[in-house]
PDB file of N, CA and C in Angstrom:
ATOM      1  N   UNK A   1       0.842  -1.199   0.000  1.00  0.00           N
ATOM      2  CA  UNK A   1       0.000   0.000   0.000  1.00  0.00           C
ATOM      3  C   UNK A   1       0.873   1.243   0.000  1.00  0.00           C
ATOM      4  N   UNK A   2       0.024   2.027  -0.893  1.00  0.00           N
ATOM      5  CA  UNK A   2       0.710   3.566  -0.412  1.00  0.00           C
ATOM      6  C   UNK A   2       1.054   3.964   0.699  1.00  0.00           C
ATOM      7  N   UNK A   3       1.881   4.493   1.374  1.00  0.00           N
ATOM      8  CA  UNK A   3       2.806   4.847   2.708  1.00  0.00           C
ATOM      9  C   UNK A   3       2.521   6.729   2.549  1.00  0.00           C
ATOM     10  N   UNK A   4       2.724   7.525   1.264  1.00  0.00           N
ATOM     11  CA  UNK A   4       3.016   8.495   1.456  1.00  0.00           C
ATOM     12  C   UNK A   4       1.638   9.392   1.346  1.00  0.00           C
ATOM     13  N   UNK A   5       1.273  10.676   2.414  1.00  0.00           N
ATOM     14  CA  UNK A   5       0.930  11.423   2.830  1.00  0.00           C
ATOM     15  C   UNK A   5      -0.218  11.660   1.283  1.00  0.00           C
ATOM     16  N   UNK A   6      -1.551  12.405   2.140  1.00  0.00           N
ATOM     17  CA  UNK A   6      -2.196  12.855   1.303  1.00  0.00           C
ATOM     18  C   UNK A   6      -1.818  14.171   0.805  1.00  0.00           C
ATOM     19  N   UNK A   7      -1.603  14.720   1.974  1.00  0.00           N
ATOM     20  CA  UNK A   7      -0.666  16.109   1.404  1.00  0.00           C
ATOM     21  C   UNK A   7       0.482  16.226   2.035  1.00  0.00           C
ATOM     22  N   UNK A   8       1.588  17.003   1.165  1.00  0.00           N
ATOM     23  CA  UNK A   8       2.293  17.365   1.899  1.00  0.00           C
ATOM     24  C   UNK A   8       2.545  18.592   2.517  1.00  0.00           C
ATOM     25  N   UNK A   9       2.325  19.129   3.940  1.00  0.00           N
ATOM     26  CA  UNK A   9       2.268  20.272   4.481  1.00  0.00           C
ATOM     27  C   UNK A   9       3.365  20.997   4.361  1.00  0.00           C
ATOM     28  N   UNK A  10       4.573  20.495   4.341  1.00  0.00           N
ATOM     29  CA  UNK A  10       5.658  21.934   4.163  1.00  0.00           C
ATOM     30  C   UNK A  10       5.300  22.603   2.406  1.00  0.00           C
ATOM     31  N   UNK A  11       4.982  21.224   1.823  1.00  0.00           N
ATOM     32  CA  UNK A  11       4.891  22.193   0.391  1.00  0.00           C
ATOM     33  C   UNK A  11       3.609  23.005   0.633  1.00  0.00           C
ATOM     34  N   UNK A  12       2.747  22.702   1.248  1.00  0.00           N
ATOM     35  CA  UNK A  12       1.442  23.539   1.095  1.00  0.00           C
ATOM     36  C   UNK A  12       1.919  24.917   1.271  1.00  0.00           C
ATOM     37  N   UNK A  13       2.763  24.595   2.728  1.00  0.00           N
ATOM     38  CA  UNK A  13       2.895  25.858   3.752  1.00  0.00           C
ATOM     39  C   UNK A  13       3.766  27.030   2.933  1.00  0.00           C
ATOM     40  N   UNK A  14       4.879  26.476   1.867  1.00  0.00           N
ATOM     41  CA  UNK A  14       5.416  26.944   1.156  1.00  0.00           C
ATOM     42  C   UNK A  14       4.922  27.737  -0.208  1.00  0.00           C
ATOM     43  N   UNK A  15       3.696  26.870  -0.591  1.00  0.00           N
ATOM     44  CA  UNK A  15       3.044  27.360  -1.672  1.00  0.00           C
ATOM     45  C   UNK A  15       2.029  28.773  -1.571  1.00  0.00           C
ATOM     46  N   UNK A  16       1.541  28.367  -0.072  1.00  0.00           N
ATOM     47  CA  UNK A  16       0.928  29.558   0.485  1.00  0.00           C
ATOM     48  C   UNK A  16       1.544  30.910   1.294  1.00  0.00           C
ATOM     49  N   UNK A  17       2.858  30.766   1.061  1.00  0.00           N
ATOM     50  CA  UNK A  17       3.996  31.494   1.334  1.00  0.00           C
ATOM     51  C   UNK A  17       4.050  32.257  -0.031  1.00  0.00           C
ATOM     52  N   UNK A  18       4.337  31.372  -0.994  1.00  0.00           N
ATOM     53  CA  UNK A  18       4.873  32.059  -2.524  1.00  0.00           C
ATOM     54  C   UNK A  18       3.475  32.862  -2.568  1.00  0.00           C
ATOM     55  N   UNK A  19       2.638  32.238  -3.047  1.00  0.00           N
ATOM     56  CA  UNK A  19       1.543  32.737  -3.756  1.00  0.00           C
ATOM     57  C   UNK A  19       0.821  33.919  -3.005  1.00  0.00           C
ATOM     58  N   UNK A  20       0.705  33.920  -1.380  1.00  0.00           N
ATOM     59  CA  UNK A  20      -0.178  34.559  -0.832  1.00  0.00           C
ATOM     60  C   UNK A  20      -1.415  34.830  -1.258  1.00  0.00           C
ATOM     61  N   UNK A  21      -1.816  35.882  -1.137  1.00  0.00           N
ATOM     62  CA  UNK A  21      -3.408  36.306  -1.862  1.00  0.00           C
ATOM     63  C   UNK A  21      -3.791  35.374  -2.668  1.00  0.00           C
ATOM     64  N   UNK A  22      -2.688  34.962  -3.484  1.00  0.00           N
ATOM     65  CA  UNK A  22      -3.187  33.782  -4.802  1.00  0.00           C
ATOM     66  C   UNK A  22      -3.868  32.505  -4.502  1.00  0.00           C
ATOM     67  N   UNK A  23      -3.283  32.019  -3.436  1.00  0.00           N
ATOM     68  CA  UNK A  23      -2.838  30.770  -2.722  1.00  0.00           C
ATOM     69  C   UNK A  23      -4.716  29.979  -3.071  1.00  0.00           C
ATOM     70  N   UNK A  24      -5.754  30.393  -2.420  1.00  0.00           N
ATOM     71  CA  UNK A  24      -6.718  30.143  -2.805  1.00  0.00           C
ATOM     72  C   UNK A  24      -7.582  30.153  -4.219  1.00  0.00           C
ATOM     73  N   UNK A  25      -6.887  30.764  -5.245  1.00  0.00           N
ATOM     74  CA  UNK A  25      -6.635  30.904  -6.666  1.00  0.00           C
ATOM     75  C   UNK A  25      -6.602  29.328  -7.140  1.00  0.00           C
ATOM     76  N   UNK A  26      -5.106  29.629  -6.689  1.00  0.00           N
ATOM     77  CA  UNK A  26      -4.199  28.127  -7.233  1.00  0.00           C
ATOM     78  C   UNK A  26      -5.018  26.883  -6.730  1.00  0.00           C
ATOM     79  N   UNK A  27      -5.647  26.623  -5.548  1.00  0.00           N
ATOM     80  CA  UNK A  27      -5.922  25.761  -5.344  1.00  0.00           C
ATOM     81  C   UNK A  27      -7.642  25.642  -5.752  1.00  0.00           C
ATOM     82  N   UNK A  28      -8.108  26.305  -5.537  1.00  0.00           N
ATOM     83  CA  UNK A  28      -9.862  26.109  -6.259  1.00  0.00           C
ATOM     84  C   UNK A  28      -9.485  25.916  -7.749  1.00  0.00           C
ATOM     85  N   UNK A  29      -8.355  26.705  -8.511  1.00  0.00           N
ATOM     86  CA  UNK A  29      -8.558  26.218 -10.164  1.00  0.00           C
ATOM     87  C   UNK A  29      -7.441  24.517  -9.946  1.00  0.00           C
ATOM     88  N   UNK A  30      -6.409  24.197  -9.281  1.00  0.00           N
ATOM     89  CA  UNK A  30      -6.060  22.891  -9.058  1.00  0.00           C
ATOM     90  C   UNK A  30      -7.455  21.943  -9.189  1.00  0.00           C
ATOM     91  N   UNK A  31      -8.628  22.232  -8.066  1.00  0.00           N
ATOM     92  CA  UNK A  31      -9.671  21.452  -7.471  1.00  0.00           C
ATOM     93  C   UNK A  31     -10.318  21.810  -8.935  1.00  0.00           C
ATOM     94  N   UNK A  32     -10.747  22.543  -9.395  1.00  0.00           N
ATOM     95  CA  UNK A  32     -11.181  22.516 -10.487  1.00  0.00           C
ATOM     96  C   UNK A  32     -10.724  21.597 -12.037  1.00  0.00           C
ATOM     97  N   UNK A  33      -9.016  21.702 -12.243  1.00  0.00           N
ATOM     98  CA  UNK A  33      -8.984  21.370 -13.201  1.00  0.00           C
ATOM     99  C   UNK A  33      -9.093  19.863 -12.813  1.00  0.00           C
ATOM    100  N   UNK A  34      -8.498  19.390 -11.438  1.00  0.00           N
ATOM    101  CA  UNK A  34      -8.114  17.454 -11.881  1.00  0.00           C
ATOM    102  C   UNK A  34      -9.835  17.216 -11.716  1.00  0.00           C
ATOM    103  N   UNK A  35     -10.966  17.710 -11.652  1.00  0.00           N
ATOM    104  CA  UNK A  35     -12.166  17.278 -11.730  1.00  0.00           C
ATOM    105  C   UNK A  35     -12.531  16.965 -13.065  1.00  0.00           C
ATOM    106  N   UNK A  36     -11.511  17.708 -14.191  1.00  0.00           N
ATOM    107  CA  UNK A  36     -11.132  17.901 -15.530  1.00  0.00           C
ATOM    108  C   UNK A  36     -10.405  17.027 -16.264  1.00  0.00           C
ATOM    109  N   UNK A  37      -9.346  16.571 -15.180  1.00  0.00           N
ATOM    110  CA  UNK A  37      -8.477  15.542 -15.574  1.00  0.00           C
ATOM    111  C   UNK A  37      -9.165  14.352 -15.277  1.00  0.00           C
ATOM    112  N   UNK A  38      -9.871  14.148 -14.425  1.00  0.00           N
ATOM    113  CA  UNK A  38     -10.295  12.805 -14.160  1.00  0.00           C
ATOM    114  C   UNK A  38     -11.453  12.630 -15.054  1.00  0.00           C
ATOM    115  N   UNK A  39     -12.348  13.355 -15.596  1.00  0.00           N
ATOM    116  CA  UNK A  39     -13.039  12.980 -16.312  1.00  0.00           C
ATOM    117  C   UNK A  39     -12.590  12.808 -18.015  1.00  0.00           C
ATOM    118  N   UNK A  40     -11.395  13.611 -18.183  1.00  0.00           N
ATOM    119  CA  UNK A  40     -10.106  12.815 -19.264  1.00  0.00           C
ATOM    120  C   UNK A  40     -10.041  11.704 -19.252  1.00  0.00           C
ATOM    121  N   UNK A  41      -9.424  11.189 -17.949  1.00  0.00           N
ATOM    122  CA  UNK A  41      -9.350  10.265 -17.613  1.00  0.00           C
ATOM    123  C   UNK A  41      -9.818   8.754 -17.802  1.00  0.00           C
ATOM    124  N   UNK A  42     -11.330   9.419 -17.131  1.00  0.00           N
ATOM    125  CA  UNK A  42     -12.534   8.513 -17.576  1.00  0.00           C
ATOM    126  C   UNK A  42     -13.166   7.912 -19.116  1.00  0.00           C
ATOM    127  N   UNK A  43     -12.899   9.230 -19.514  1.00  0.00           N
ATOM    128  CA  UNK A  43     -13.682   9.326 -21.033  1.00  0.00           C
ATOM    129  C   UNK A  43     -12.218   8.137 -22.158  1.00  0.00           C
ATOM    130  N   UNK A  44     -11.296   8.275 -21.840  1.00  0.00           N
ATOM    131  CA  UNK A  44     -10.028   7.764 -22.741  1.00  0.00           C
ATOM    132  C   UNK A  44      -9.984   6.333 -22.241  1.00  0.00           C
ATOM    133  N   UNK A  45     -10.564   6.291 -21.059  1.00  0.00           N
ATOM    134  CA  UNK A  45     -10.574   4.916 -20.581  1.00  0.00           C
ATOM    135  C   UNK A  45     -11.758   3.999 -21.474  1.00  0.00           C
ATOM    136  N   UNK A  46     -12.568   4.608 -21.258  1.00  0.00           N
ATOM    137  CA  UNK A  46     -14.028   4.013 -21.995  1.00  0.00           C
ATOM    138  C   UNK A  46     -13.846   4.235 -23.285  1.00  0.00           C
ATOM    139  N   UNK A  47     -12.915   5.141 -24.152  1.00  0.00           N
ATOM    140  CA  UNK A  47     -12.915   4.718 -25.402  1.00  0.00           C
ATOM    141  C   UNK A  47     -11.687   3.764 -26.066  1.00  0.00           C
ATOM    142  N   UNK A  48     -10.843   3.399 -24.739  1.00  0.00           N
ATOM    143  CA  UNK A  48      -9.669   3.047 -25.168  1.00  0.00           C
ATOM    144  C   UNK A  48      -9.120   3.416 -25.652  1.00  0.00           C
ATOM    145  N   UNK A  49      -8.789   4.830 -25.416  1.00  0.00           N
ATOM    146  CA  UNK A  49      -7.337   5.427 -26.325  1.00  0.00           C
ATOM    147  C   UNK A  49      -6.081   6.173 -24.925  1.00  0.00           C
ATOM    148  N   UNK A  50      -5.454   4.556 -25.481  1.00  0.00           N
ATOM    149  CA  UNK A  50      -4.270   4.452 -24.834  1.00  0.00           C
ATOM    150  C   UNK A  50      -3.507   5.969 -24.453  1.00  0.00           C
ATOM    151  N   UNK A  51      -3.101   6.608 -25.633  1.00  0.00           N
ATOM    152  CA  UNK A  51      -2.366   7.167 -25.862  1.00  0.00           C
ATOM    153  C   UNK A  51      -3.269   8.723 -25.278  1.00  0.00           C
ATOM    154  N   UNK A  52      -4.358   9.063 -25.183  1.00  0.00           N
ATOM    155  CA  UNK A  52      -4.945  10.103 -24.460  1.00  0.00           C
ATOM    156  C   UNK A  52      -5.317   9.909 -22.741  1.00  0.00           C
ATOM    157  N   UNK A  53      -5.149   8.861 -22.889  1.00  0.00           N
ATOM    158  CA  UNK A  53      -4.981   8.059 -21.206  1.00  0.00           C
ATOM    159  C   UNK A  53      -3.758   8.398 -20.648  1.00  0.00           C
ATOM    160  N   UNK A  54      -2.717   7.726 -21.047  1.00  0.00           N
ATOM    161  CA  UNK A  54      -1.518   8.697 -20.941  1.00  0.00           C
ATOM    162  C   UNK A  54      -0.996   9.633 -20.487  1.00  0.00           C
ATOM    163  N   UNK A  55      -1.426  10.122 -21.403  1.00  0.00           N
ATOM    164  CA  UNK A  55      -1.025  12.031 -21.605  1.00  0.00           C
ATOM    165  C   UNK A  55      -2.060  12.560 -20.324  1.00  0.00           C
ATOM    166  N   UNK A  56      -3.102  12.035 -20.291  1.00  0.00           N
ATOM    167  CA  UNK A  56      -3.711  12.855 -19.287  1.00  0.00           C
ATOM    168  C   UNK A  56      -3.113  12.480 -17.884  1.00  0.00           C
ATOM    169  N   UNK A  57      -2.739  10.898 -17.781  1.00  0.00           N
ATOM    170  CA  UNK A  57      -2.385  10.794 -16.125  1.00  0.00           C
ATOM    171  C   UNK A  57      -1.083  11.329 -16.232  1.00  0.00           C
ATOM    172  N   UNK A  58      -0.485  11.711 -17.310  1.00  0.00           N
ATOM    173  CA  UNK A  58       0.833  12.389 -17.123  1.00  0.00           C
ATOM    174  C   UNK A  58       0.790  13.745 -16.164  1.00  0.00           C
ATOM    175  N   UNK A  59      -0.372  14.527 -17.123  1.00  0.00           N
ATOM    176  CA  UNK A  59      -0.123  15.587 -16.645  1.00  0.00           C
ATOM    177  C   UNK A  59      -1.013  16.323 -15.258  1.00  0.00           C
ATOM    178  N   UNK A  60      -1.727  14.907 -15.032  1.00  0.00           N
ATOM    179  CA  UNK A  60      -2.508  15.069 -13.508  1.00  0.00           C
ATOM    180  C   UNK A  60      -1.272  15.048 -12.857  1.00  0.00           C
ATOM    181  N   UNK A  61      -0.540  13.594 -13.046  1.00  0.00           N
ATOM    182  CA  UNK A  61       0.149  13.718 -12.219  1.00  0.00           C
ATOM    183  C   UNK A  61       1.150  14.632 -11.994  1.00  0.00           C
ATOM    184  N   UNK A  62       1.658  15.866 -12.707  1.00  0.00           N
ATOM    185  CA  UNK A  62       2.449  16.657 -12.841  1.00  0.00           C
ATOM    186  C   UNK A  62       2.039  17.531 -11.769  1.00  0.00           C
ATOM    187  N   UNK A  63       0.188  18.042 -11.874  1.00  0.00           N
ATOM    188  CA  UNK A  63      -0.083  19.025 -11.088  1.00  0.00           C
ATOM    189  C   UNK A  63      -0.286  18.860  -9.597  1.00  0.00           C
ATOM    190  N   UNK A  64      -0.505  16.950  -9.397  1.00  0.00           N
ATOM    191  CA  UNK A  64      -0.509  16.530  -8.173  1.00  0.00           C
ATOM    192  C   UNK A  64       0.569  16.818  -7.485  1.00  0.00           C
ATOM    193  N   UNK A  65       1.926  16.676  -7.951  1.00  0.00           N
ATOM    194  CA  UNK A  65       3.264  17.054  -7.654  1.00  0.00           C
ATOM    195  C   UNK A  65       3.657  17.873  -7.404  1.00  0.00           C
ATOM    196  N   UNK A  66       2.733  18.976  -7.614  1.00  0.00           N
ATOM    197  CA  UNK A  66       3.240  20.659  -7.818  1.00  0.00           C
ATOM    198  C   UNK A  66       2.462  21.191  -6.945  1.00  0.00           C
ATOM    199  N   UNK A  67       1.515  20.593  -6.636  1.00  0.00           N
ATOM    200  CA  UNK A  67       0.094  21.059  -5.236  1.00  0.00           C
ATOM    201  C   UNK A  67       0.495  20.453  -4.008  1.00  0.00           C
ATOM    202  N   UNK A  68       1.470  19.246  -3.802  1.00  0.00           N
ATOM    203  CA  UNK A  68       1.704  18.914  -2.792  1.00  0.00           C
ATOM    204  C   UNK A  68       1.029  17.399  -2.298  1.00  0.00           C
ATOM    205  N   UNK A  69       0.260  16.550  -3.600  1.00  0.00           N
ATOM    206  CA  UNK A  69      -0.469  15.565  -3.372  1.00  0.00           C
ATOM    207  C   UNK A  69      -0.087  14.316  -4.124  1.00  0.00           C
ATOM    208  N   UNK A  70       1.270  14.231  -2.991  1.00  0.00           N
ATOM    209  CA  UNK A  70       1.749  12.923  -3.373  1.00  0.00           C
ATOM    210  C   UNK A  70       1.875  11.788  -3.659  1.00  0.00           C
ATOM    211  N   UNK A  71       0.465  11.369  -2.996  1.00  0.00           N
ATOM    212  CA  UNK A  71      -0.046   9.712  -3.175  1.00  0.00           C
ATOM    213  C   UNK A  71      -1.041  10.072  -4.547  1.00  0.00           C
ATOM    214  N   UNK A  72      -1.556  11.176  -4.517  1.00  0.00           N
ATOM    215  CA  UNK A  72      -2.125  10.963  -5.358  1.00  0.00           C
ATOM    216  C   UNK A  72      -1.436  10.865  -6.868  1.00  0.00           C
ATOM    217  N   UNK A  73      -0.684  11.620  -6.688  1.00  0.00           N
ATOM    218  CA  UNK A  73       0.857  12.012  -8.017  1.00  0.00           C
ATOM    219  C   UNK A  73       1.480  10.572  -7.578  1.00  0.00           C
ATOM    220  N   UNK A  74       1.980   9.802  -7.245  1.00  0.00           N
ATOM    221  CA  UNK A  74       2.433   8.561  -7.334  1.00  0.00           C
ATOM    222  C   UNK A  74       0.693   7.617  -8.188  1.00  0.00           C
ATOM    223  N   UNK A  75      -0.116   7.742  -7.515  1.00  0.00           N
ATOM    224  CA  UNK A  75      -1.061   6.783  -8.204  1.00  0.00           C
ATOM    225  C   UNK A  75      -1.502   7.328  -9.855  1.00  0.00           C
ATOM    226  N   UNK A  76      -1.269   8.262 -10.027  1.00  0.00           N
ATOM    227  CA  UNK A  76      -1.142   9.211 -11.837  1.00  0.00           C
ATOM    228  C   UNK A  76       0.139   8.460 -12.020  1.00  0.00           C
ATOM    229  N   UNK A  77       1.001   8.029 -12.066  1.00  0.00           N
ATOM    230  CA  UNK A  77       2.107   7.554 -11.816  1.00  0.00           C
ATOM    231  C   UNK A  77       2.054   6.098 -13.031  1.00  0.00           C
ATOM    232  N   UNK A  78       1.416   5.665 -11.664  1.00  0.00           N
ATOM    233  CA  UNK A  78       0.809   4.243 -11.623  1.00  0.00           C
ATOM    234  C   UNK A  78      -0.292   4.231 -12.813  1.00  0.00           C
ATOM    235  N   UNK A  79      -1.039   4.949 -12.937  1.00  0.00           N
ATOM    236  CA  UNK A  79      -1.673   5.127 -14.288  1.00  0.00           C
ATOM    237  C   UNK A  79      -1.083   5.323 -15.664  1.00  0.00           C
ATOM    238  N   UNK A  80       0.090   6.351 -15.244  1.00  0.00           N
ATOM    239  CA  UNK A  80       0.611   6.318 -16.254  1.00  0.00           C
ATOM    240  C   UNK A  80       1.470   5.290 -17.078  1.00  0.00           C
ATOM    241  N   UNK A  81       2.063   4.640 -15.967  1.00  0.00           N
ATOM    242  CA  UNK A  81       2.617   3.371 -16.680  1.00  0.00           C
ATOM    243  C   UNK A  81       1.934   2.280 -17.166  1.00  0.00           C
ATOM    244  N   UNK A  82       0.788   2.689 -16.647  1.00  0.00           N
ATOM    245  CA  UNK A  82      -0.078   1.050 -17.124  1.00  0.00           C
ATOM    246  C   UNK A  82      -0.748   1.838 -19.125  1.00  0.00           C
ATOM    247  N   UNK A  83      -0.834   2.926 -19.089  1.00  0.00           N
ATOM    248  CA  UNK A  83      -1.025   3.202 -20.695  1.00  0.00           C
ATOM    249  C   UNK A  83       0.310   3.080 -21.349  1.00  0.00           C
ATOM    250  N   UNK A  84       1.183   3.637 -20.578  1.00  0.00           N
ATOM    251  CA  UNK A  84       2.520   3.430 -21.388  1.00  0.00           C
ATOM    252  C   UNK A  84       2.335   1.562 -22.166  1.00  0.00           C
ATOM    253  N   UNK A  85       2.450   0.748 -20.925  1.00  0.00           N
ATOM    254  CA  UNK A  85       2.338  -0.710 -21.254  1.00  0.00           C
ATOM    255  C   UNK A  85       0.764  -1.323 -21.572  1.00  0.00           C
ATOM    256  N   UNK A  86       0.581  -0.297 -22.293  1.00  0.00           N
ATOM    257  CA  UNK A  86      -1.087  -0.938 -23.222  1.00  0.00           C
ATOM    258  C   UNK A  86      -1.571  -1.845 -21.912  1.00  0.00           C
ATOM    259  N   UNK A  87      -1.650  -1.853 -20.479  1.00  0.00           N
ATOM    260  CA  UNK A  87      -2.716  -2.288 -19.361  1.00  0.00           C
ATOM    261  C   UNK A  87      -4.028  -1.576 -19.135  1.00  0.00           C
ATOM    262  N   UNK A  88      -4.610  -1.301 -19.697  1.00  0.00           N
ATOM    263  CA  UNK A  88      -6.046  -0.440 -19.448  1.00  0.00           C
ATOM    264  C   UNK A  88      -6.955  -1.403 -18.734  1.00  0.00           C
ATOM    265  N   UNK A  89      -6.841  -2.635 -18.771  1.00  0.00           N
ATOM    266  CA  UNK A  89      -7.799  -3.325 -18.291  1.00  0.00           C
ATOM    267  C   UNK A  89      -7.454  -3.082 -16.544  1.00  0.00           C
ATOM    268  N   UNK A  90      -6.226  -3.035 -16.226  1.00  0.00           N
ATOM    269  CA  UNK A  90      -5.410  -2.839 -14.380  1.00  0.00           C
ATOM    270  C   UNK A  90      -5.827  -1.211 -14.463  1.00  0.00           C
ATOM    271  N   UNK A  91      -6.343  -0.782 -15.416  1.00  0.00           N
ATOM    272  CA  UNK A  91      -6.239   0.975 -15.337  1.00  0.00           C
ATOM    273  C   UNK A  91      -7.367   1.169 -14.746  1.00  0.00           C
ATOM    274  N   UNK A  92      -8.266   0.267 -15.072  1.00  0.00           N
ATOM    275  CA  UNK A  92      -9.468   0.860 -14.600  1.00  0.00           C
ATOM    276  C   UNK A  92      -9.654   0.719 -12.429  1.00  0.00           C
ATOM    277  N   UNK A  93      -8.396  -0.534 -12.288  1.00  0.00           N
ATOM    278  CA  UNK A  93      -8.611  -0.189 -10.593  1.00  0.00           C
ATOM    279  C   UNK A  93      -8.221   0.897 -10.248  1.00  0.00           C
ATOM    280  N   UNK A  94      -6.828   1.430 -10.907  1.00  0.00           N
ATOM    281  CA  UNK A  94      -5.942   2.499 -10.658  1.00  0.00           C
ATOM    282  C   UNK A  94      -7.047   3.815 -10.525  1.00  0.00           C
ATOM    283  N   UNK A  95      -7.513   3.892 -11.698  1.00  0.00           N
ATOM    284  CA  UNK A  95      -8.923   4.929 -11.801  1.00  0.00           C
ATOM    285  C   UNK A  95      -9.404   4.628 -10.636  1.00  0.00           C
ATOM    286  N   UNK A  96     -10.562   3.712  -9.988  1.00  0.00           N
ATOM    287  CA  UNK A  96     -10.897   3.763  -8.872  1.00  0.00           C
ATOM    288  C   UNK A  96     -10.061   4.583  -7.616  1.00  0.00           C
ATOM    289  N   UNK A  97      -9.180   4.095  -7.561  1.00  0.00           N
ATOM    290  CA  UNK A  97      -8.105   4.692  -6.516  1.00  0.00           C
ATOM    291  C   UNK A  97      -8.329   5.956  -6.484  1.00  0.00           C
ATOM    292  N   UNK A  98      -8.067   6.464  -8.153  1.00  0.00           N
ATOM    293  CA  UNK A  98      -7.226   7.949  -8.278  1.00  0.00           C
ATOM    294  C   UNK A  98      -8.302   8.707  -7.571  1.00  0.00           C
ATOM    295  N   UNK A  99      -9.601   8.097  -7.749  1.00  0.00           N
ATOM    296  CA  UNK A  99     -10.894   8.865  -7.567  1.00  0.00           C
ATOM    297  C   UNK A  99     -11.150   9.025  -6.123  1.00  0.00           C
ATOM    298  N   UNK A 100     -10.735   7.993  -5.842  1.00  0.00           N
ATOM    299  CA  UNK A 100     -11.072   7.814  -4.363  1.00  0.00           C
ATOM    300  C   UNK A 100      -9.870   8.758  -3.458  1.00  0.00           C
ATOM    301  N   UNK A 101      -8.881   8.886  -4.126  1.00  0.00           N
ATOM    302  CA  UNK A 101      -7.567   9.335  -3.520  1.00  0.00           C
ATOM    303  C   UNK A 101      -8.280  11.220  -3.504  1.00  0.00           C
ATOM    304  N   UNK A 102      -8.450  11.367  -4.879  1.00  0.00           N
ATOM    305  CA  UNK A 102      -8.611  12.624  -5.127  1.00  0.00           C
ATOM    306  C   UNK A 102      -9.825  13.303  -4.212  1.00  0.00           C
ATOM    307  N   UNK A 103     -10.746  12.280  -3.891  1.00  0.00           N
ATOM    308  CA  UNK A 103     -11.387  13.034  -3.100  1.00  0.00           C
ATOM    309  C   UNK A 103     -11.125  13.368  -1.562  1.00  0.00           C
ATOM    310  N   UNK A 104     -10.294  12.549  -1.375  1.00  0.00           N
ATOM    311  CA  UNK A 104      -9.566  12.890  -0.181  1.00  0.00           C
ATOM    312  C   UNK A 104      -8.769  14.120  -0.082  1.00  0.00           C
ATOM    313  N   UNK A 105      -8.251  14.411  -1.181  1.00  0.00           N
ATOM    314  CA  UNK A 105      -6.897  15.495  -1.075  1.00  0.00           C
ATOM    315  C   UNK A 105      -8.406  16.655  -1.267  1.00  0.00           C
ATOM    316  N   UNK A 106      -9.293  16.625  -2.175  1.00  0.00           N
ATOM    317  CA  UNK A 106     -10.190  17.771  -2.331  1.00  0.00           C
ATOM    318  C   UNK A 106     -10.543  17.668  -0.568  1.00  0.00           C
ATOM    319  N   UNK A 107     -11.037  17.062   0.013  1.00  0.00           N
ATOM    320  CA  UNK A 107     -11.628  17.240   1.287  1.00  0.00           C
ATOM    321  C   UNK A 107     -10.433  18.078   2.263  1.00  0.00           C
ATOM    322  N   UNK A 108      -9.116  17.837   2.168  1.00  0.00           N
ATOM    323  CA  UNK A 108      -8.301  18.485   2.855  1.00  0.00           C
ATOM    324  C   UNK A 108      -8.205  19.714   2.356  1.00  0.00           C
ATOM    325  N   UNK A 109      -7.457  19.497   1.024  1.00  0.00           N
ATOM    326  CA  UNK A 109      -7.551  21.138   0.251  1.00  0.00           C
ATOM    327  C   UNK A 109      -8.394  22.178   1.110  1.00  0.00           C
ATOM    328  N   UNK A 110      -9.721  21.633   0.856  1.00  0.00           N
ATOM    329  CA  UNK A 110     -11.189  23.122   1.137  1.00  0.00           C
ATOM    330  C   UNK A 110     -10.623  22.843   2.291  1.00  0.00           C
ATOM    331  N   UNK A 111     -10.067  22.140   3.865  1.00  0.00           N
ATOM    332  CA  UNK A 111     -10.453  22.687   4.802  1.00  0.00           C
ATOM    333  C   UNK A 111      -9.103  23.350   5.042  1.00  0.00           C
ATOM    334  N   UNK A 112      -7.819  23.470   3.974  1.00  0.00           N
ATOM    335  CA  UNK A 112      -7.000  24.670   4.506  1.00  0.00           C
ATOM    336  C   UNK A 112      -7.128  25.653   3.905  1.00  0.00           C
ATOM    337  N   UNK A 113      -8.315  25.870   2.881  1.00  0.00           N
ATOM    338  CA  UNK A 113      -9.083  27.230   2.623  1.00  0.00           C
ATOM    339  C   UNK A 113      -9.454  28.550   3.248  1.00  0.00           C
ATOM    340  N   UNK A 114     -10.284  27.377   4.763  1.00  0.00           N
ATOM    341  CA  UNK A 114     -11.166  27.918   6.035  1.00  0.00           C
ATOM    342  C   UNK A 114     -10.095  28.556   6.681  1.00  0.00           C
ATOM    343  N   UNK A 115      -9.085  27.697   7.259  1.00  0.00           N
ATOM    344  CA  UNK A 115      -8.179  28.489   7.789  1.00  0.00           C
ATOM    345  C   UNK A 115      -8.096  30.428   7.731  1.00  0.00           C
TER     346      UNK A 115
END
């Protein structure tokens, strides 16, 4: 099983350092776009195209990495290699996961919003 953190707090703490004012910007359009990516996601899965499957868990996972949501950017990861190696049929647990993962990191996200 995954070991690593839903988020990681020094990057948060850091991101909301850089960005300031922004900081809630960055993260409602983040929460916005992977709602974007995952339904990429979804849609390339159900038509089987490998190669837009891919590209999309590539670049989820890029932004998971860059927001601080590491398990979830390791399981884009894990997606991504299974299109690399034509596995779509193992893609579709990975999908489960990602979904399930992602709503976790959205549930944390909004509550360091409140803050």
């Amino acid at each position: 099983m995954n070991q690593k953190p839903h988020l990681d707090g020094e990057a948060l703490a850091e991101l909301r350092e850089v960005m300031e004012d922004e900081f809630e910007v960055l993260i409602r359009t983040y929460l916005s776009d992977s709602s974007e990516r995952l339904d990429a996601l979804r849609s390339s899965l159900r038509e089987r195209n490998v190669d837009a499957f891919t590209k999309s868990a590539h670049s989820f996972k890029g932004s998971c990495i860059n927001i601080g949501a590491p398990r979830l950017g390791s399981l884009c990861s894990d997606a991504e290699l299974a299109g690399r190696e034509d596995r779509l049929d193992e893609a579709v647990h990975i999908l489960d996961d990602i979904q399930s993962e992602f709503s976790a990191v959205r549930e944390l996200l909004e509550r360091t919003l409140i803050r």
